[in-house]
C-alpha atoms as a PDB file:
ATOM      1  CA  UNK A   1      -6.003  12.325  -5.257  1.00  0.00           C
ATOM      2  CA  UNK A   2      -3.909   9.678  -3.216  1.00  0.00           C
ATOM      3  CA  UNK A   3      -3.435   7.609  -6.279  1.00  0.00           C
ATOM      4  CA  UNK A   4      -1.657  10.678  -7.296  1.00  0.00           C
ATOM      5  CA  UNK A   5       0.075  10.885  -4.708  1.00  0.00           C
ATOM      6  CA  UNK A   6       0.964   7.491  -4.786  1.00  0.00           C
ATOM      7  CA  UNK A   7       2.357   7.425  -8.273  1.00  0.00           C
ATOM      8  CA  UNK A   8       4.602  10.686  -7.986  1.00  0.00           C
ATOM      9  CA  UNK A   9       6.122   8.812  -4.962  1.00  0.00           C
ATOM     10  CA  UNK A  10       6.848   5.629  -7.006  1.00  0.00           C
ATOM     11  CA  UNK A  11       7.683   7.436  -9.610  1.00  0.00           C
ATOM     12  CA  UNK A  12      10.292   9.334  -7.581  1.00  0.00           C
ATOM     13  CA  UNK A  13      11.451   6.145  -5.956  1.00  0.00           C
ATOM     14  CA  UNK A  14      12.255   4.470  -9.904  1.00  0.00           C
ATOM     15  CA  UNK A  15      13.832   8.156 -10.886  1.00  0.00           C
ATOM     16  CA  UNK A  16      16.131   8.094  -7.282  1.00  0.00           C
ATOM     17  CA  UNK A  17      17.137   4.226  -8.118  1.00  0.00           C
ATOM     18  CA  UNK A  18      17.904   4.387 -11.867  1.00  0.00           C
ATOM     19  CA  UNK A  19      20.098   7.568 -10.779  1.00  0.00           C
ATOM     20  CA  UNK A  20      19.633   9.357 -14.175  1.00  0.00           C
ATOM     21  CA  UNK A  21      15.751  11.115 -13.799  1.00  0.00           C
ATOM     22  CA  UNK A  22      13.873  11.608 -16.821  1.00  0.00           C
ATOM     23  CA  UNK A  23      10.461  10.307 -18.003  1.00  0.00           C
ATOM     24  CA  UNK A  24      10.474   6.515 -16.811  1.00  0.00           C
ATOM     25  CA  UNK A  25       9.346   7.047 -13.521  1.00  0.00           C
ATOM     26  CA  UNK A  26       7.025   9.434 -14.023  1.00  0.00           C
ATOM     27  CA  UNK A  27       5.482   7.178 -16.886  1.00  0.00           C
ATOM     28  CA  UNK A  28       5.756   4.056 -14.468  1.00  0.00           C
ATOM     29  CA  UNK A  29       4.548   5.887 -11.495  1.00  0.00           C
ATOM     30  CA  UNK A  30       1.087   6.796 -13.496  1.00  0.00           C
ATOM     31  CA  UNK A  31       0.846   3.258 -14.829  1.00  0.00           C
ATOM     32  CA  UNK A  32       1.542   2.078 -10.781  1.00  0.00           C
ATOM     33  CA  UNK A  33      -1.260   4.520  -9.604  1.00  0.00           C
ATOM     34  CA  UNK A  34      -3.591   3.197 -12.367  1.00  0.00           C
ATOM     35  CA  UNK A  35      -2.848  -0.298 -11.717  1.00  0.00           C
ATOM     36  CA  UNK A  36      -3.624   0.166  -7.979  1.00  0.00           C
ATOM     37  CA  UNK A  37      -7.072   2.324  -8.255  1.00  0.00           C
ATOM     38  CA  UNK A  38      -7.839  -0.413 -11.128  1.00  0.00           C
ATOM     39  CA  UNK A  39      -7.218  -3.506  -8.720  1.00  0.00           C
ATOM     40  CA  UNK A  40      -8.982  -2.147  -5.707  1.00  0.00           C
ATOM     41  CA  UNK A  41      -8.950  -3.356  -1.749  1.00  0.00           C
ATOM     42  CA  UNK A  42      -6.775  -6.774  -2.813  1.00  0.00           C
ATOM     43  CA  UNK A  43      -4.327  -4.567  -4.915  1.00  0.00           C
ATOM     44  CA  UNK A  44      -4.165  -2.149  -1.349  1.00  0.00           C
ATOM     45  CA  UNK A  45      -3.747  -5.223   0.534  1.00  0.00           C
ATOM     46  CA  UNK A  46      -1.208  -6.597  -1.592  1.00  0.00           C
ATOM     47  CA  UNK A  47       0.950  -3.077  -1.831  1.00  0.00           C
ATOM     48  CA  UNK A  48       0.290  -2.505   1.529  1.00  0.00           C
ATOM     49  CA  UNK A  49       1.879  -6.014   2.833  1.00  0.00           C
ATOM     50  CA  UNK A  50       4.457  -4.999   0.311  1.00  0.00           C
ATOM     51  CA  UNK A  51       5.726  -1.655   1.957  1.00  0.00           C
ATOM     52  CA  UNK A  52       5.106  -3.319   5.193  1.00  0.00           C
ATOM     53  CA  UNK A  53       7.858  -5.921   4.233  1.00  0.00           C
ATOM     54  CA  UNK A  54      10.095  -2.982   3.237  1.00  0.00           C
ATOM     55  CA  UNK A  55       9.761  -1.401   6.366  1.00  0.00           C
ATOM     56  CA  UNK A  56      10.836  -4.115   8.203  1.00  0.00           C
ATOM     57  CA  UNK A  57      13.709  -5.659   5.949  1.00  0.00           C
ATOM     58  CA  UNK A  58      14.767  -1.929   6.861  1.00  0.00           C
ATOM     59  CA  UNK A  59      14.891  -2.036  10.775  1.00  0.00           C
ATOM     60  CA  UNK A  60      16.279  -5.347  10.398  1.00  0.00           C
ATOM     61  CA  UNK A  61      19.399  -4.580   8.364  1.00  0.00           C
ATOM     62  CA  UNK A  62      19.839  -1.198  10.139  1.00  0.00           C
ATOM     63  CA  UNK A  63      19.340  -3.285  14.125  1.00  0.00           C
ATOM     64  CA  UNK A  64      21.983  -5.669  12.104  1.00  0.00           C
ATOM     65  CA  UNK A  65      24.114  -2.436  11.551  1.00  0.00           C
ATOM     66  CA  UNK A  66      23.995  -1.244  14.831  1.00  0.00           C
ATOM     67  CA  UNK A  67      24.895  -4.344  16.497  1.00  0.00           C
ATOM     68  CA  UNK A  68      27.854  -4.891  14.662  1.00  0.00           C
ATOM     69  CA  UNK A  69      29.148  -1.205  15.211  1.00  0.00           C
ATOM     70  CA  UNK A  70      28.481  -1.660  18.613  1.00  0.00           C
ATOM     71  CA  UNK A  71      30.764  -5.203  18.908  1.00  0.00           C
ATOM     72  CA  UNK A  72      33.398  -3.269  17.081  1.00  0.00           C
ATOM     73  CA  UNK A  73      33.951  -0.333  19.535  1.00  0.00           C
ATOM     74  CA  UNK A  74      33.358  -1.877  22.676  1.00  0.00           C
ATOM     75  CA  UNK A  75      32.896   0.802  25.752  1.00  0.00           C
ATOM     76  CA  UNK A  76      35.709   1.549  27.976  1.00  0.00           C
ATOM     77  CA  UNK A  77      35.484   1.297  31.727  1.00  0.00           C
END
Protein backbone atom coordinates (compact mmCIF):
# COMPACT_ATOMS: atom_id res chain seq x y z
CA UNK A 1 0.00 0.00 0.00
CA UNK A 2 2.70 2.80 0.65
CA UNK A 3 4.47 1.89 -2.50
CA UNK A 4 1.24 3.01 -3.89
CA UNK A 5 1.17 5.71 -2.31
CA UNK A 6 4.49 6.50 -3.11
CA UNK A 7 4.19 6.21 -6.84
CA UNK A 8 0.86 8.33 -7.25
CA UNK A 9 2.90 11.04 -5.40
CA UNK A 10 5.85 10.82 -7.85
CA UNK A 11 3.79 10.41 -10.37
CA UNK A 12 1.94 13.63 -9.51
CA UNK A 13 5.19 15.41 -8.88
CA UNK A 14 6.48 14.40 -12.93
CA UNK A 15 2.65 15.35 -14.13
CA UNK A 16 2.90 19.01 -11.92
CA UNK A 17 6.63 19.57 -13.49
CA UNK A 18 6.11 18.61 -17.16
CA UNK A 19 2.92 21.03 -16.84
CA UNK A 20 0.88 19.10 -19.49
CA UNK A 21 -0.64 15.77 -17.28
CA UNK A 22 -1.29 12.75 -19.11
CA UNK A 23 0.08 9.17 -18.80
CA UNK A 24 3.95 9.74 -18.12
CA UNK A 25 3.76 10.18 -14.63
CA UNK A 26 1.46 7.85 -13.82
CA UNK A 27 3.54 5.22 -15.93
CA UNK A 28 6.84 6.56 -14.20
CA UNK A 29 5.33 6.77 -10.83
CA UNK A 30 4.44 2.78 -11.01
CA UNK A 31 7.86 2.00 -12.45
CA UNK A 32 9.34 4.42 -9.25
CA UNK A 33 7.15 2.41 -6.73
CA UNK A 34 8.35 -0.89 -8.31
CA UNK A 35 11.85 0.09 -8.40
CA UNK A 36 11.75 1.04 -4.68
CA UNK A 37 9.75 -2.20 -3.20
CA UNK A 38 12.27 -4.13 -5.70
CA UNK A 39 15.52 -2.48 -4.13
CA UNK A 40 14.51 -2.75 -0.53
CA UNK A 41 16.05 -0.96 2.87
CA UNK A 42 19.25 0.55 0.63
CA UNK A 43 16.75 1.80 -2.10
CA UNK A 44 14.64 3.50 1.25
CA UNK A 45 17.84 4.73 2.45
CA UNK A 46 18.89 6.08 -0.70
CA UNK A 47 15.26 7.88 -1.51
CA UNK A 48 15.01 8.77 1.84
CA UNK A 49 18.53 10.80 1.96
CA UNK A 50 17.18 11.99 -1.32
CA UNK A 51 13.92 13.83 -0.08
CA UNK A 52 15.89 14.71 2.92
CA UNK A 53 18.25 16.78 0.60
CA UNK A 54 15.13 18.32 -0.98
CA UNK A 55 13.84 19.39 2.12
CA UNK A 56 16.64 21.19 3.02
CA UNK A 57 17.84 22.79 -0.40
CA UNK A 58 14.15 24.11 0.32
CA UNK A 59 14.58 25.94 3.75
CA UNK A 60 17.77 27.05 2.48
CA UNK A 61 16.68 28.95 -0.63
CA UNK A 62 13.44 30.10 1.10
CA UNK A 63 15.88 31.42 4.67
CA UNK A 64 17.95 32.93 1.47
CA UNK A 65 14.57 34.57 0.36
CA UNK A 66 13.67 35.90 3.47
CA UNK A 67 16.85 37.47 4.25
CA UNK A 68 17.09 39.32 1.26
CA UNK A 69 13.40 40.69 1.55
CA UNK A 70 14.18 41.59 4.84
CA UNK A 71 17.61 43.80 3.75
CA UNK A 72 15.40 45.34 1.16
CA UNK A 73 12.66 46.90 3.40
CA UNK A 74 14.49 47.76 6.31
CA UNK A 75 12.11 48.68 9.53
CA UNK A 76 11.41 52.18 10.35
CA UNK A 77 11.99 53.64 13.78
Amino acid sequence: MFGKLLGAFIGRQIDRRDGKGGVKGAVMGAAAAGLIRRAGPIGLIAGGAWLAKKHFDKRKAEKAYAEARAADYPPTV
